[in-house]
Each structure stands twice: as C-alpha cells, then as structure tokens.
PDB file of N, CA and C in Angstrom:
ATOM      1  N   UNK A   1      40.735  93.541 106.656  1.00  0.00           N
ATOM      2  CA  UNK A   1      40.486  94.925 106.998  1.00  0.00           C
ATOM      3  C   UNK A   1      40.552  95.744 105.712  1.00  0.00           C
ATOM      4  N   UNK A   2      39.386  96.325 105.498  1.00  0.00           N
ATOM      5  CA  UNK A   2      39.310  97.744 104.143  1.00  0.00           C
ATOM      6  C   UNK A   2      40.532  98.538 104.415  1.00  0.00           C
ATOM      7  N   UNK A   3      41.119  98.803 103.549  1.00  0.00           N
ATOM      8  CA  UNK A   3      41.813 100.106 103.796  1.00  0.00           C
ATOM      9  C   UNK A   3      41.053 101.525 102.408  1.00  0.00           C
ATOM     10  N   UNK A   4      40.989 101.771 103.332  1.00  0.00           N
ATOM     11  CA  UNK A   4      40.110 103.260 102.772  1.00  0.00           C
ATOM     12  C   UNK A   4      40.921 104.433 102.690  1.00  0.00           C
ATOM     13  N   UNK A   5      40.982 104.975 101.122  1.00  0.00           N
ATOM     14  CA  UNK A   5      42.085 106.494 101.228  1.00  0.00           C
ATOM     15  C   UNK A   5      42.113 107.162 102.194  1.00  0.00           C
ATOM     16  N   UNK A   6      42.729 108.227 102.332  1.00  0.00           N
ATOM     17  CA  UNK A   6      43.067 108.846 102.994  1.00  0.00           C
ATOM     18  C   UNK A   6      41.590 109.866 102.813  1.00  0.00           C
ATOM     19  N   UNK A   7      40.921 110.717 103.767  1.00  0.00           N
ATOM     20  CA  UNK A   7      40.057 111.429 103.410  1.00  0.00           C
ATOM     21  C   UNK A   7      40.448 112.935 103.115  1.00  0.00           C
ATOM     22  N   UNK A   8      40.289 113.274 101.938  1.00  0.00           N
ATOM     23  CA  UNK A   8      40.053 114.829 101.986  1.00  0.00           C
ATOM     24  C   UNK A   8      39.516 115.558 101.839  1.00  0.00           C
ATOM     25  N   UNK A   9      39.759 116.690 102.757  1.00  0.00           N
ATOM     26  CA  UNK A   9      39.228 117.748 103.364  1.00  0.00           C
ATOM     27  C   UNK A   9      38.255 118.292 102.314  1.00  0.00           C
ATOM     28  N   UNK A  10      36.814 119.005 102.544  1.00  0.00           N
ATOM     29  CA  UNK A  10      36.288 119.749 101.966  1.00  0.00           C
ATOM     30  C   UNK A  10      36.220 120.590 100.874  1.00  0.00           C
ATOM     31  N   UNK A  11      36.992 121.438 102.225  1.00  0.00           N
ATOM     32  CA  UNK A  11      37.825 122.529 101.656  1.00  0.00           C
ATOM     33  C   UNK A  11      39.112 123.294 102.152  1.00  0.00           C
ATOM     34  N   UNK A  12      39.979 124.383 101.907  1.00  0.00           N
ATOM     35  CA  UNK A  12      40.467 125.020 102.555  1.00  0.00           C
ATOM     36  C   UNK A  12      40.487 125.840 102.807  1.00  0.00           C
ATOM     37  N   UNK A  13      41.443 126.907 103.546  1.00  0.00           N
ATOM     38  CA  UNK A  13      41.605 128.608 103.436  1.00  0.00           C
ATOM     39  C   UNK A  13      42.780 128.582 104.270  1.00  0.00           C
ATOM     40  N   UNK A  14      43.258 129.141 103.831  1.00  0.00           N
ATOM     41  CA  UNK A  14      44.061 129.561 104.540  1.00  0.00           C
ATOM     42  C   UNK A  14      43.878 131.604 105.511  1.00  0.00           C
ATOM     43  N   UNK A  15      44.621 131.499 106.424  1.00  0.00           N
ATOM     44  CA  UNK A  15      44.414 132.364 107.631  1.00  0.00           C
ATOM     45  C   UNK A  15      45.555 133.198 108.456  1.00  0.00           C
ATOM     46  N   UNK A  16      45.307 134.822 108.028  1.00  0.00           N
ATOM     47  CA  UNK A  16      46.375 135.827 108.824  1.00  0.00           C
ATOM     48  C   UNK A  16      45.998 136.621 109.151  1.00  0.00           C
ATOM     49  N   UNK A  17      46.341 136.657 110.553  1.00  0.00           N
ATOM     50  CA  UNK A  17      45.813 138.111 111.274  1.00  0.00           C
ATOM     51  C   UNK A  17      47.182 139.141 111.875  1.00  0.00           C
ATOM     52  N   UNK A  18      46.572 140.176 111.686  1.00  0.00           N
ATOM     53  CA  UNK A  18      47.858 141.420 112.697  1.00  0.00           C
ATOM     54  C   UNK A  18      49.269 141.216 111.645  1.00  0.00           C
ATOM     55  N   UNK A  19      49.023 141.791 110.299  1.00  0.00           N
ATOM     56  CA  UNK A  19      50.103 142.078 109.656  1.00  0.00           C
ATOM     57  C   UNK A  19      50.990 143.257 110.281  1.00  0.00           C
ATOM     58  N   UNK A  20      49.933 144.375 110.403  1.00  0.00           N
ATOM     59  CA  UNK A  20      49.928 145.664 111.612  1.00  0.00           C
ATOM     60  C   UNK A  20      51.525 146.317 110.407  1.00  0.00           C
ATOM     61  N   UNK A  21      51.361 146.496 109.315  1.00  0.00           N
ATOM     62  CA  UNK A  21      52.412 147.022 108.456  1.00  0.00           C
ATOM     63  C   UNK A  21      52.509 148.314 108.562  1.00  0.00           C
ATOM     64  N   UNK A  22      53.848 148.673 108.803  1.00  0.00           N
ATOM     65  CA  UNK A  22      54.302 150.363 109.267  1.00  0.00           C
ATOM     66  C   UNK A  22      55.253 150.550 108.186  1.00  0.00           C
ATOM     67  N   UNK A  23      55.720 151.560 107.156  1.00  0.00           N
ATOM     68  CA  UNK A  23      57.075 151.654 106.620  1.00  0.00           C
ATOM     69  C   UNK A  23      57.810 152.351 107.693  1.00  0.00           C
ATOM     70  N   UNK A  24      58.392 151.706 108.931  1.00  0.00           N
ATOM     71  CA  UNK A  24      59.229 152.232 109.349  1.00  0.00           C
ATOM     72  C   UNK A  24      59.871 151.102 110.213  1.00  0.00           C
ATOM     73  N   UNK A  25      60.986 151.009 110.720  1.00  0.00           N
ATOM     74  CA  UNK A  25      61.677 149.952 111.313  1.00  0.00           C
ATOM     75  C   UNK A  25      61.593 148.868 112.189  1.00  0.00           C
ATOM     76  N   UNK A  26      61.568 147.813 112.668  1.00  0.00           N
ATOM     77  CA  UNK A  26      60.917 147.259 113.509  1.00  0.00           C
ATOM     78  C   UNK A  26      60.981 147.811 114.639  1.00  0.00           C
ATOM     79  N   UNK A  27      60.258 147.213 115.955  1.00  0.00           N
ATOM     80  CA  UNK A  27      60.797 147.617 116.903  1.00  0.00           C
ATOM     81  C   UNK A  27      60.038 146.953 118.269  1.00  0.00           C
ATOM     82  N   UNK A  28      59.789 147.454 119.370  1.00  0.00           N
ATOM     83  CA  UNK A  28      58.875 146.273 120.361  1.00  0.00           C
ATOM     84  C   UNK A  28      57.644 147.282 121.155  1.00  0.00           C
ATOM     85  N   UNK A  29      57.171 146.406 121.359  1.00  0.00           N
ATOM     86  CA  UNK A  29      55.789 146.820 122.249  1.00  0.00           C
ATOM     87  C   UNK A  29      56.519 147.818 123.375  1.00  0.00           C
ATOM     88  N   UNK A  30      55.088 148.646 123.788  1.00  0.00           N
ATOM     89  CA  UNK A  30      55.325 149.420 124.904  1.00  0.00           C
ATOM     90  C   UNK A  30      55.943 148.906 126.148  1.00  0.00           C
ATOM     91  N   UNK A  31      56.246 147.675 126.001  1.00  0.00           N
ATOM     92  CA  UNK A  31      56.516 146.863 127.751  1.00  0.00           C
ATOM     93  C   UNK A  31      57.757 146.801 127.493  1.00  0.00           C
ATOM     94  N   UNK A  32      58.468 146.822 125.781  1.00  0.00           N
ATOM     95  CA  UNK A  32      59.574 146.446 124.986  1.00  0.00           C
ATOM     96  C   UNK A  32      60.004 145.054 125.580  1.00  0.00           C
ATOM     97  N   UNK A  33      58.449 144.089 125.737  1.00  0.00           N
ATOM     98  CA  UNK A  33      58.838 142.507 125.938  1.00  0.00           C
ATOM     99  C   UNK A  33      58.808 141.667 124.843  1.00  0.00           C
ATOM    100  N   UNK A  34      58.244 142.371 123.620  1.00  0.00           N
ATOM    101  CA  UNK A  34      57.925 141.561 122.481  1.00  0.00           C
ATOM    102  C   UNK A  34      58.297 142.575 121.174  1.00  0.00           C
ATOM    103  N   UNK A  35      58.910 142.063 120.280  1.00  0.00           N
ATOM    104  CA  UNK A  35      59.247 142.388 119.309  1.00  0.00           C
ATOM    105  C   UNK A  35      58.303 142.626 118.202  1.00  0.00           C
ATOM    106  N   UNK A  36      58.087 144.324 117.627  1.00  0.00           N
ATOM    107  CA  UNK A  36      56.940 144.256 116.756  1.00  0.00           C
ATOM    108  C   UNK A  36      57.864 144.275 115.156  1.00  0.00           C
ATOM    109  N   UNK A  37      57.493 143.903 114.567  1.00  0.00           N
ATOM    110  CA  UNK A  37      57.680 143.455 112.781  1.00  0.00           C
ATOM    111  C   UNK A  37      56.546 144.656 112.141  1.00  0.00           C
ATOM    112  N   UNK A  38      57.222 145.749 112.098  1.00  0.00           N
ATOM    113  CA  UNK A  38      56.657 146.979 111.018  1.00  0.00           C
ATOM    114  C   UNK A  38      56.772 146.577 109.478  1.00  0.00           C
ATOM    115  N   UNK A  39      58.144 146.931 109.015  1.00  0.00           N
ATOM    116  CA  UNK A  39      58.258 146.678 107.394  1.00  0.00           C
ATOM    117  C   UNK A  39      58.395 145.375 107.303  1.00  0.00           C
ATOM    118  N   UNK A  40      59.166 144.224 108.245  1.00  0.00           N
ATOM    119  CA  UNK A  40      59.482 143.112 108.051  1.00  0.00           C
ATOM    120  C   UNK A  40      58.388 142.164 107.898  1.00  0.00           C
ATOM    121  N   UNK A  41      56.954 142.846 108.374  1.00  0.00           N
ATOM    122  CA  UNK A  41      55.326 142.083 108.211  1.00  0.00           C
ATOM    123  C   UNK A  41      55.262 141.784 106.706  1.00  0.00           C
ATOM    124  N   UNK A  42      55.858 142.881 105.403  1.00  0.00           N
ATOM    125  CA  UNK A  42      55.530 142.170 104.156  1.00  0.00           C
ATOM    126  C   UNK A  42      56.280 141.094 103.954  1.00  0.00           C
ATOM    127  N   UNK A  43      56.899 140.774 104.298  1.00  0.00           N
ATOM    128  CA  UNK A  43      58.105 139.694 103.920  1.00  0.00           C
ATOM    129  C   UNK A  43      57.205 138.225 104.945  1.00  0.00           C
ATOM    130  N   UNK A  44      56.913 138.508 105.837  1.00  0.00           N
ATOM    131  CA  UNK A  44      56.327 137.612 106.391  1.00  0.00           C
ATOM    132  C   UNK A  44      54.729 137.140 106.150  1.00  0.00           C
ATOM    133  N   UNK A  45      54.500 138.205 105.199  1.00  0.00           N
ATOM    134  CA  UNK A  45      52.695 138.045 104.499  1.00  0.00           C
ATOM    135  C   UNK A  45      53.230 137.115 103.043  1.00  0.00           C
ATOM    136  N   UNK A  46      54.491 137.350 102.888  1.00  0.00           N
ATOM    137  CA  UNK A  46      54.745 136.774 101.737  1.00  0.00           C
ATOM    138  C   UNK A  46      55.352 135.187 101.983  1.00  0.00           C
ATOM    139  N   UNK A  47      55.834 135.249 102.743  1.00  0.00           N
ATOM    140  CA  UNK A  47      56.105 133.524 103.162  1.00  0.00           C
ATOM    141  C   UNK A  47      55.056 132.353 103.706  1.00  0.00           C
ATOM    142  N   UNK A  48      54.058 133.563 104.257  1.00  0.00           N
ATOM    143  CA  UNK A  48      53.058 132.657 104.244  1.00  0.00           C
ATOM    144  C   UNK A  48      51.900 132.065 103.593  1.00  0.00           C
ATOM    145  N   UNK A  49      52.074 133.387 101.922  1.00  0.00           N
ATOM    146  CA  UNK A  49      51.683 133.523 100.517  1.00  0.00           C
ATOM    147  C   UNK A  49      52.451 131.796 100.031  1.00  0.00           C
ATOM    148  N   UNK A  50      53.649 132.103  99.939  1.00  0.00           N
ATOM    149  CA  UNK A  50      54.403 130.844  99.511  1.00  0.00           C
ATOM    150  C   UNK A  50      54.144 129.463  99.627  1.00  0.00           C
ATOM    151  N   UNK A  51      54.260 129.476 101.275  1.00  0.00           N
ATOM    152  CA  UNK A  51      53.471 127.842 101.816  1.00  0.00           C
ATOM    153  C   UNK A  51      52.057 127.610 101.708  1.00  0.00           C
ATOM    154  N   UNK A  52      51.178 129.015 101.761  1.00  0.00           N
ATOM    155  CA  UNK A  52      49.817 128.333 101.109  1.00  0.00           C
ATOM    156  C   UNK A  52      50.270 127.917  99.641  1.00  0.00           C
ATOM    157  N   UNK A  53      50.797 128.561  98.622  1.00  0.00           N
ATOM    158  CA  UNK A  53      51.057 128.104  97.389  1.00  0.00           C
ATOM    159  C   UNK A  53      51.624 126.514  97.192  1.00  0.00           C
ATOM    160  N   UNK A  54      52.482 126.322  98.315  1.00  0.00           N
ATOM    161  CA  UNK A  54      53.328 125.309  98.012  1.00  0.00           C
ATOM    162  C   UNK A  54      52.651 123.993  98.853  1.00  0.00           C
ATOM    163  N   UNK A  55      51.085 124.004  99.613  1.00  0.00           N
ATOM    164  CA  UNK A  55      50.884 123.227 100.045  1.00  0.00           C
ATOM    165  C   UNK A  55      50.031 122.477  99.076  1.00  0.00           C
ATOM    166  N   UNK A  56      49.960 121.066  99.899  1.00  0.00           N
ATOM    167  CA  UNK A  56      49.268 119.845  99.401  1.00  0.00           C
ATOM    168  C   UNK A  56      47.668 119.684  98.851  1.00  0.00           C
ATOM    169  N   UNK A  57      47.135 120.636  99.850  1.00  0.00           N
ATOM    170  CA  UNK A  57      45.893 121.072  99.945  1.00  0.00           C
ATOM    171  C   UNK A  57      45.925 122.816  99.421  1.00  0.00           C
ATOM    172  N   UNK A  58      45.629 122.875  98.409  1.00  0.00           N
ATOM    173  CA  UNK A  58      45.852 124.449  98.276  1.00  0.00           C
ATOM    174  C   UNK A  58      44.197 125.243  98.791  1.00  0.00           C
ATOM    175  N   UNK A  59      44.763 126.604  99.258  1.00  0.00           N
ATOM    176  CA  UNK A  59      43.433 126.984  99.897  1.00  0.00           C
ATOM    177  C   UNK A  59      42.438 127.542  98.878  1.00  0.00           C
ATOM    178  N   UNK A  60      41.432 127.577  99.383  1.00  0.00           N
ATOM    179  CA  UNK A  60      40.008 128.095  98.324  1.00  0.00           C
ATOM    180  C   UNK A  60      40.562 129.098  98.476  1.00  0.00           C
ATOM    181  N   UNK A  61      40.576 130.009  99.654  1.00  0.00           N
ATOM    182  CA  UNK A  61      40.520 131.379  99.674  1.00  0.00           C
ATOM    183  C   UNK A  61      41.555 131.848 100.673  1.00  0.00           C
ATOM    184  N   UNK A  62      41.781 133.071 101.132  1.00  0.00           N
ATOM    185  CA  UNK A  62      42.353 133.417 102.268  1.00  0.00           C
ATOM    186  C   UNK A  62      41.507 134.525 103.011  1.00  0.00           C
ATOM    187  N   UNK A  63      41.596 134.240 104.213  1.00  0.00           N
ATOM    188  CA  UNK A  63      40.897 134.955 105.301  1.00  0.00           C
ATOM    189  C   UNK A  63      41.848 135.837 106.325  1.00  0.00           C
ATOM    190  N   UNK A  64      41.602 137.372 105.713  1.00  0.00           N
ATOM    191  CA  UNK A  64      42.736 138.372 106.396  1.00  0.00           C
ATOM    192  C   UNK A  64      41.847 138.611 107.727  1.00  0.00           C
ATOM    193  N   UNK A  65      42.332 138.330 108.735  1.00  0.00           N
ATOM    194  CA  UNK A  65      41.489 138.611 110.281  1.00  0.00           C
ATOM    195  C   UNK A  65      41.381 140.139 110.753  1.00  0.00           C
ATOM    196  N   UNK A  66      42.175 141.068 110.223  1.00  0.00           N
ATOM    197  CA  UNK A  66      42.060 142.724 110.311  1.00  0.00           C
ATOM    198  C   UNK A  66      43.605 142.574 111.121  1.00  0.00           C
ATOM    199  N   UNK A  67      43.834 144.115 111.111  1.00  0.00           N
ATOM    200  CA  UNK A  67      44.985 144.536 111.453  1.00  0.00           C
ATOM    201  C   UNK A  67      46.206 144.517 110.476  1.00  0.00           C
ATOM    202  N   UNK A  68      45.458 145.032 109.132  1.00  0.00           N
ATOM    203  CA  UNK A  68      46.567 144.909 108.201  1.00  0.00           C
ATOM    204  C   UNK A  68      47.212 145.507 108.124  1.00  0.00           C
ATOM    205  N   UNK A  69      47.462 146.879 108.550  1.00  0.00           N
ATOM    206  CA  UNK A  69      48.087 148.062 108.811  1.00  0.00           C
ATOM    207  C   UNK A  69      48.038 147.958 110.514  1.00  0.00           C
ATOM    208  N   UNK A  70      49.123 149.179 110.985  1.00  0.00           N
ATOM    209  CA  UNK A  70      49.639 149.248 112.378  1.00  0.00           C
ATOM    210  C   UNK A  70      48.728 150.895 112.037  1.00  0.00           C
ATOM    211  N   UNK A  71      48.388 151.052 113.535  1.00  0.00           N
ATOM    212  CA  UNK A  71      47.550 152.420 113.927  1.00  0.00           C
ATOM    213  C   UNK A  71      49.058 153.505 113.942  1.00  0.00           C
ATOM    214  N   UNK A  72      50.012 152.933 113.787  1.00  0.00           N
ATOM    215  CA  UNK A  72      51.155 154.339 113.807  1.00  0.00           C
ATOM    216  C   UNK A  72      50.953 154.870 112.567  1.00  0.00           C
ATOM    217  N   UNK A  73      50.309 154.245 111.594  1.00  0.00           N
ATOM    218  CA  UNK A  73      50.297 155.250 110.372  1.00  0.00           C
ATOM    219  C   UNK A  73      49.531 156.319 110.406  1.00  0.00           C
ATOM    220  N   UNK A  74      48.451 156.243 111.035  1.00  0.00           N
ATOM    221  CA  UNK A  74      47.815 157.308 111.332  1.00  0.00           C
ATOM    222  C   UNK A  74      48.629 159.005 111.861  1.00  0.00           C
ATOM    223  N   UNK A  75      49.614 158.681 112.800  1.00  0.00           N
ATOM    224  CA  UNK A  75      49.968 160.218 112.791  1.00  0.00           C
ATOM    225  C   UNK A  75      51.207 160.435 112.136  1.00  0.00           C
ATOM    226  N   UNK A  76      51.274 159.376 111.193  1.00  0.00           N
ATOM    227  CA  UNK A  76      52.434 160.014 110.397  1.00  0.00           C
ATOM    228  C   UNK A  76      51.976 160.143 108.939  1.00  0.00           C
ATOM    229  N   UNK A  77      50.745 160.529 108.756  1.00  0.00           N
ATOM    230  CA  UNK A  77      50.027 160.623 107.397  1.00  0.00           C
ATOM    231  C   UNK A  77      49.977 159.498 106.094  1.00  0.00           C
ATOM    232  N   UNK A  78      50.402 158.453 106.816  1.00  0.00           N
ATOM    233  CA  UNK A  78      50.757 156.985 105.547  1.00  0.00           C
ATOM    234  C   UNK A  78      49.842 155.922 105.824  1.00  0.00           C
ATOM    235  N   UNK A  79      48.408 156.214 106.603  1.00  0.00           N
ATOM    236  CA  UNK A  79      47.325 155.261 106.089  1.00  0.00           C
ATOM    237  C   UNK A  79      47.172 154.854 104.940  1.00  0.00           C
ATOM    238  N   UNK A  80      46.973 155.094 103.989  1.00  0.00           N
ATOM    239  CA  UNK A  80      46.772 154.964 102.427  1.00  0.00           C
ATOM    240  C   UNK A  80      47.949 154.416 101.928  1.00  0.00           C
ATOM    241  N   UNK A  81      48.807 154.818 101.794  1.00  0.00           N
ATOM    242  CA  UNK A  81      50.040 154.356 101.766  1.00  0.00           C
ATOM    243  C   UNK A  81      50.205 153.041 101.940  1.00  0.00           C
ATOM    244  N   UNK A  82      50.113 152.963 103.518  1.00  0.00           N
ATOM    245  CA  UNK A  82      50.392 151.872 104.074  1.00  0.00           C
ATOM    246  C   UNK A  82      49.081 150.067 103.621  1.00  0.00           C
ATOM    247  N   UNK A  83      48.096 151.380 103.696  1.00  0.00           N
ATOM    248  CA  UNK A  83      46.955 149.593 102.813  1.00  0.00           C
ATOM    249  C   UNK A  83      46.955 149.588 101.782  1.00  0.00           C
ATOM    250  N   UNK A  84      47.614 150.735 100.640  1.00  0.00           N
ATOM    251  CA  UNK A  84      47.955 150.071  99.275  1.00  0.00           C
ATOM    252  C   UNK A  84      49.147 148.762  99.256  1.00  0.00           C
ATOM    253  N   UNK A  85      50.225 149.352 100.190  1.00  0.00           N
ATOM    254  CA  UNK A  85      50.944 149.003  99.976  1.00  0.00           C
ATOM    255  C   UNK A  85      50.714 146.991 100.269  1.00  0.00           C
ATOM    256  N   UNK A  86      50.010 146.984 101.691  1.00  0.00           N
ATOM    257  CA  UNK A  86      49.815 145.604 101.502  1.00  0.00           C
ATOM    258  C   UNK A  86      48.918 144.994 100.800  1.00  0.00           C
ATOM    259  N   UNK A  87      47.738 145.878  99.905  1.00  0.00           N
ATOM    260  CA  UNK A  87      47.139 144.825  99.415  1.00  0.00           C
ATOM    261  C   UNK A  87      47.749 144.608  98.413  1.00  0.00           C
ATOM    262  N   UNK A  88      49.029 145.582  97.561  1.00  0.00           N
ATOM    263  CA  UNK A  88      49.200 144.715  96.760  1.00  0.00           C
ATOM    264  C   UNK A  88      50.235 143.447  96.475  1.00  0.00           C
ATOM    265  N   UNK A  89      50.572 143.661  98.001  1.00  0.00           N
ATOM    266  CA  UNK A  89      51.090 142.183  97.808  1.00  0.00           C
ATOM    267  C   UNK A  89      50.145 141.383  98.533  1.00  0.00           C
ATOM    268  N   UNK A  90      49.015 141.169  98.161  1.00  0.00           N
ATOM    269  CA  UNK A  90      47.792 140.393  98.488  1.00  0.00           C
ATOM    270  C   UNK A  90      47.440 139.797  97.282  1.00  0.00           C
ATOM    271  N   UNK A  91      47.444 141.126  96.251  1.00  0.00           N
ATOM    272  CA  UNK A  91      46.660 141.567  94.797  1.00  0.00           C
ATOM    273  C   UNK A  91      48.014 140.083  94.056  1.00  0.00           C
ATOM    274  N   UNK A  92      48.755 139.531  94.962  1.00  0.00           N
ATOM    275  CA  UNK A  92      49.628 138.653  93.520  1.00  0.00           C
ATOM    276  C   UNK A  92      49.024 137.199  94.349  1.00  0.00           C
ATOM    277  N   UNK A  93      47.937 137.235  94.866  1.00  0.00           N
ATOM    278  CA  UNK A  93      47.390 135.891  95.546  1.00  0.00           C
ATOM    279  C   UNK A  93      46.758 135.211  94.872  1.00  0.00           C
ATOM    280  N   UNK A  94      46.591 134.056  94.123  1.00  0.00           N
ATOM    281  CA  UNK A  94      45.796 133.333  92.863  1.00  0.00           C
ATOM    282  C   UNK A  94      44.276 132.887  93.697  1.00  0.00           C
ATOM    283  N   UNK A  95      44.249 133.135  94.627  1.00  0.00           N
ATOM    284  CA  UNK A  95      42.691 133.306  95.206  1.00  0.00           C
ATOM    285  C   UNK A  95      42.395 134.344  96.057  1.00  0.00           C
ATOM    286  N   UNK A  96      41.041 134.356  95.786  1.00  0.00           N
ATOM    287  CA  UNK A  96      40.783 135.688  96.881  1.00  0.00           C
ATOM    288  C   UNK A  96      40.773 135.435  97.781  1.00  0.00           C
ATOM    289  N   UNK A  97      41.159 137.004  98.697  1.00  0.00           N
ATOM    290  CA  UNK A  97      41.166 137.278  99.825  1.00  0.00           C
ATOM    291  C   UNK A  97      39.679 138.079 100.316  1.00  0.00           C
ATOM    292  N   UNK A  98      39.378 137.727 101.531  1.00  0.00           N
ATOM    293  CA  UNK A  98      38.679 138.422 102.081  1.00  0.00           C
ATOM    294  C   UNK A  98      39.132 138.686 103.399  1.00  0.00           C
ATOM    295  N   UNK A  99      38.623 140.088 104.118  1.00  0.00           N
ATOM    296  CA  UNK A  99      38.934 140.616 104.384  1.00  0.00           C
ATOM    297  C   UNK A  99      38.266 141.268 106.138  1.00  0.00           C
ATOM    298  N   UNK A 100      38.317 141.416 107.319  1.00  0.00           N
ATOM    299  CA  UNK A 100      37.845 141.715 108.034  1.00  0.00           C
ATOM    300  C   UNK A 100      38.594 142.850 108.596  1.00  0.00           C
ATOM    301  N   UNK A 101      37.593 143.620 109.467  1.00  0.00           N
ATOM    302  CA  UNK A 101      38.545 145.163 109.772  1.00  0.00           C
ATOM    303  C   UNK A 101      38.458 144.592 111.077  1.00  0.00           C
ATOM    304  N   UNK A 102      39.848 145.350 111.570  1.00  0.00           N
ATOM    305  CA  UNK A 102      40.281 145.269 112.878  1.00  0.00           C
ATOM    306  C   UNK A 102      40.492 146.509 113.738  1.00  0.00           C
ATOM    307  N   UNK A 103      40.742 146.674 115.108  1.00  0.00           N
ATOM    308  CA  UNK A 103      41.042 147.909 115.619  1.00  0.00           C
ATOM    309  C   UNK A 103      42.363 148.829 114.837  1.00  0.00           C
ATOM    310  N   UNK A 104      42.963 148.524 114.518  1.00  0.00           N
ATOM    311  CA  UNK A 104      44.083 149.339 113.849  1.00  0.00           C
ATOM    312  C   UNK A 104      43.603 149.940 112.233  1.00  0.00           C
ATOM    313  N   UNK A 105      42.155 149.627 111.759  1.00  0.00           N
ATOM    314  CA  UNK A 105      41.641 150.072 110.791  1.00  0.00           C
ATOM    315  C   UNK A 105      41.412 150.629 111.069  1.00  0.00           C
ATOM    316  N   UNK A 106      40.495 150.612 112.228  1.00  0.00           N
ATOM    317  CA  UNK A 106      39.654 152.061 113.077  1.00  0.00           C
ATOM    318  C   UNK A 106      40.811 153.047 113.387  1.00  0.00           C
ATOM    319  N   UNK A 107      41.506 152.790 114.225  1.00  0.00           N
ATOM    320  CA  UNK A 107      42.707 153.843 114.469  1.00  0.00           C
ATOM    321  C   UNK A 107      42.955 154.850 113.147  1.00  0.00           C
ATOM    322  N   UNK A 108      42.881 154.259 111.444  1.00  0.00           N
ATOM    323  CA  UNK A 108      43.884 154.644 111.005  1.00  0.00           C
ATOM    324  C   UNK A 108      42.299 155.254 109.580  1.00  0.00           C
ATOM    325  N   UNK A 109      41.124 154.703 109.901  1.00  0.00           N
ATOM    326  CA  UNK A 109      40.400 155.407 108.782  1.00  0.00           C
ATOM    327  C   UNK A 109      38.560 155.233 109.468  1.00  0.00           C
ATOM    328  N   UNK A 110      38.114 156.048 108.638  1.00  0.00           N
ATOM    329  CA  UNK A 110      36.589 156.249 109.641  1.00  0.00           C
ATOM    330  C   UNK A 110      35.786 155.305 108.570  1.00  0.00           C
ATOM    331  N   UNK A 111      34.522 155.032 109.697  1.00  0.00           N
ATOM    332  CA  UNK A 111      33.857 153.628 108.926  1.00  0.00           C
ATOM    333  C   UNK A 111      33.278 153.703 107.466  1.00  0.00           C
ATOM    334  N   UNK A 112      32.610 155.317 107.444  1.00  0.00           N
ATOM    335  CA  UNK A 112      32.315 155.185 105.864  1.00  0.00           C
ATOM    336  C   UNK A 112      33.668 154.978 104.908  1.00  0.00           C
ATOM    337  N   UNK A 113      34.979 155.404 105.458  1.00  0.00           N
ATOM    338  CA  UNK A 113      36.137 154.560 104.444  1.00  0.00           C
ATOM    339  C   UNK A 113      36.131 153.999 104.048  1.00  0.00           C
ATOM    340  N   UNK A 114      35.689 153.201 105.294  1.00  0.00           N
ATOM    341  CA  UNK A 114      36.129 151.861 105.410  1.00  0.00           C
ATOM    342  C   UNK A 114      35.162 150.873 104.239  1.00  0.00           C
ATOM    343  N   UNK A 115      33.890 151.267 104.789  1.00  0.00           N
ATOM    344  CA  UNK A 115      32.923 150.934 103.730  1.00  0.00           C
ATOM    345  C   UNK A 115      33.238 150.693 102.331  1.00  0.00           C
ATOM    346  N   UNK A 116      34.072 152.124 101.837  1.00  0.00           N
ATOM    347  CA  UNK A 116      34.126 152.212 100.301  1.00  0.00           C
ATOM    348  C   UNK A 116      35.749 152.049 100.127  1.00  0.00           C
ATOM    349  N   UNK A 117      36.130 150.989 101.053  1.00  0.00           N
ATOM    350  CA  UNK A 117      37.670 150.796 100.596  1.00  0.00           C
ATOM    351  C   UNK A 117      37.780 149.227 100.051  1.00  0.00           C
ATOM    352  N   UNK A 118      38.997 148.825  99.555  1.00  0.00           N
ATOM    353  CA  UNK A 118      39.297 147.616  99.061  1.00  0.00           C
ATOM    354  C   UNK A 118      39.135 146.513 100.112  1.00  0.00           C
ATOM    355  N   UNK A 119      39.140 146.908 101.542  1.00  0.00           N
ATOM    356  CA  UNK A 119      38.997 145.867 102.551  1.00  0.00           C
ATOM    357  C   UNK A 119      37.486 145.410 102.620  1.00  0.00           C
ATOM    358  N   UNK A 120      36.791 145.825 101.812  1.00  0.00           N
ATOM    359  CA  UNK A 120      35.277 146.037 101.705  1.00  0.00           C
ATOM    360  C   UNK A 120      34.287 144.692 100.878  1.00  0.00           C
TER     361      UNK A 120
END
C-alpha cells in the first residue's frame, strides 16, 4: 500500500463575523438570554488574531463578515470612534483583511460612507 502525504489545502482564510464593538460595558440581548461582549469583542478579535497566527496552516487572508461595530454607537455619537478603533487592531494583521458591511454598518453610517470608508 502507497502511503501518500498528507494533502494540503489550497489555501486558507481565516473568518469573523459580529465583532458588534461598543466602548461601553458588556451586557445581554433584549430577551437578557444571551450575553452581548461590547468592549470585551477587542480582546476576542485578538485571540482569534493569535490562533490564526499560531496555526499550522496560516491564512492567505481574513474575511470580516460585517458587524464590526454594534448599532449602539450610533446614538451615542462614537461611530467613528468605534471603526477606528477596531480596525486598528485589524491594521496589526500580517495579511489582509477584507471586509463586508453588515446591518449594524447601516445602523451606524450611510452608504456613500460607507463607500469611501476603510471597510471599502
């Protein structure tokens, strides 16, 4: 019997959706059945920064699914704020990210923004 390596993969990417980042405390959904992660989302964009880093297969790229920001920034004036703040802990990723908008983009900026923003 051949024994034939192991095959590998193509390629990779790695994949995160609904960072939904608020600077303000955690706290839970309207049903208060599930626990939402406001500030604690960077810490968790960053661990999963880490294990793509630290895996076997490192990814080509990363694929942000939208919802990088939470729509509460919107009435507390920290849209901007709030997507500087995560891309730049995106901006320390040794591959690019790309980027898709989600409903909580819409909530929080209008499409020509959106157009001429970094999620772009």
């Amino acid at each position: 019997m051949d024994h034939c390596p192991p095959e590998q993969p193509l390629f990779t990417f790695g994949v995160i959706a609904d960072v939904q980042y608020a600077d303000i405390d955690d706290g839970y959904n309207y049903s208060r059945t599930r626990k939402r992660y406001y500030r604690s989302s960077l810490e968790l964009l960053r661990k999963a920064q880490k294990r793509w880093s630290e895996s076997a297969a490192k990814p080509e790229f990363i694929l942000q699914l939208g919802d990088i920001i939470d729509g509460l920034n919107k009435s507390r004036g920290a849209s901007e704020l709030a997507l500087n703040t995560v891309l730049r802990e995106f901006s320390s990723s040794p591959v690019e990210v790309h980027h898709v908008w989600g409903n909580h983009e819409f909530y929080n900026f209008s499409r020509s923004a959106l157009l001429s923003s970094r999620l772009n």
